[in-house]
Protein backbone atom coordinates (compact mmCIF):
# COMPACT_ATOMS: atom_id res chain seq x y z
CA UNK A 1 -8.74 -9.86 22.82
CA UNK A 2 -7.62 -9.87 19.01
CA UNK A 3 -7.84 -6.16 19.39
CA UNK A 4 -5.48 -5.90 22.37
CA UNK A 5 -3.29 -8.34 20.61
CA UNK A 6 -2.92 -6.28 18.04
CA UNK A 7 -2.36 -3.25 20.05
CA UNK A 8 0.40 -5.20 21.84
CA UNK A 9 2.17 -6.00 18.88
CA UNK A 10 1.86 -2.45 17.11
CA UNK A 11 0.31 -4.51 13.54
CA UNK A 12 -2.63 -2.02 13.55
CA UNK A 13 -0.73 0.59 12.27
CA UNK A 14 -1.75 1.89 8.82
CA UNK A 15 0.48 3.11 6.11
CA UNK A 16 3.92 4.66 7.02
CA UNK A 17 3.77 4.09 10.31
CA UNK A 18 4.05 0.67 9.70
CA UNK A 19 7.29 -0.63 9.82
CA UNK A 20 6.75 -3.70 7.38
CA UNK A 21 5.57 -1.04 5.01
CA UNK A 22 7.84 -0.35 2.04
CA UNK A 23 5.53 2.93 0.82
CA UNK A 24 5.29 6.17 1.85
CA UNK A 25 2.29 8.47 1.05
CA UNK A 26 4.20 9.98 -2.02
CA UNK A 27 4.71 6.55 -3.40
CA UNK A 28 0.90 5.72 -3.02
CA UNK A 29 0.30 9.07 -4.78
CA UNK A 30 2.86 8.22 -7.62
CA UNK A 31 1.46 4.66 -7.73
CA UNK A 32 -2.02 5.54 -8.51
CA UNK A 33 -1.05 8.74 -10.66
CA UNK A 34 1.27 6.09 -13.26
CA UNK A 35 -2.00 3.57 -12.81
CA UNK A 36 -4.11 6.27 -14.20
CA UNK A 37 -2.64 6.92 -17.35
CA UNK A 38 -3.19 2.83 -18.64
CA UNK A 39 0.61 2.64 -19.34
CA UNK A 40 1.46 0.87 -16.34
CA UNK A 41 -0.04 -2.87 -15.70
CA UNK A 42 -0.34 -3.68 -11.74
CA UNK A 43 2.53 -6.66 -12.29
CA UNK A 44 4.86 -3.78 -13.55
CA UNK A 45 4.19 -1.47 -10.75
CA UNK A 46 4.30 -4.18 -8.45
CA UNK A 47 8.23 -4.60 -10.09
CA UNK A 48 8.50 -1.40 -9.89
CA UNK A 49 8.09 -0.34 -6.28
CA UNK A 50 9.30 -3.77 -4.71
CA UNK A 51 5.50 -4.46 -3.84
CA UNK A 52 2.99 -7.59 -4.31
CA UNK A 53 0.74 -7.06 -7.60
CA UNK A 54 -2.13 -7.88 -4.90
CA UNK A 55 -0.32 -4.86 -2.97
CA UNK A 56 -0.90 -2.48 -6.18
CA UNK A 57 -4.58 -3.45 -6.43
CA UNK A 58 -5.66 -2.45 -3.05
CA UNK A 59 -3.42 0.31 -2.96
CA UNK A 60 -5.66 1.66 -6.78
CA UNK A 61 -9.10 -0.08 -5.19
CA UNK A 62 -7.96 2.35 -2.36
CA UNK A 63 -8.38 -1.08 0.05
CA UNK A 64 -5.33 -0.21 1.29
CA UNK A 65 -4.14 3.33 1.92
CA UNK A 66 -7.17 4.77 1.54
CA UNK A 67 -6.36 8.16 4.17
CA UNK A 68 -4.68 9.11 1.35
């Protein structure tokens, strides 16, 4: 099963624990804390923390990293 596969191949890790992942919880935190004050646009954060712009959006839509 997809599920198993996934399993198998440890990509249904979230966050951190991730190995692909370049962010750690206090970079999430900073990320949406800079976001908040409308000086930062997405691209720049995306610059900024070596992440996708499409990255930066989920991670402020909380899509991605929301358990934090």
């Amino acid at each position: 099963s997809n599920e198993h596969d996934k399993r198998e191949h440890g990509t249904d890790n979230k966050g951190e624990r991730n190995g692909m992942s370049t962010l750690d919880a206090k970079r999430v935190r900073k990320i949406r804390r800079l976001y908040a004050t409308g000086n930062y646009t997405q691209t720049y954060l995306a610059g900024m923390f070596h992440i996708s712009q499409s990255a930066v959006c989920n991670i402020v839509r909380r899509k991605q990293w929301a358990h934090i």
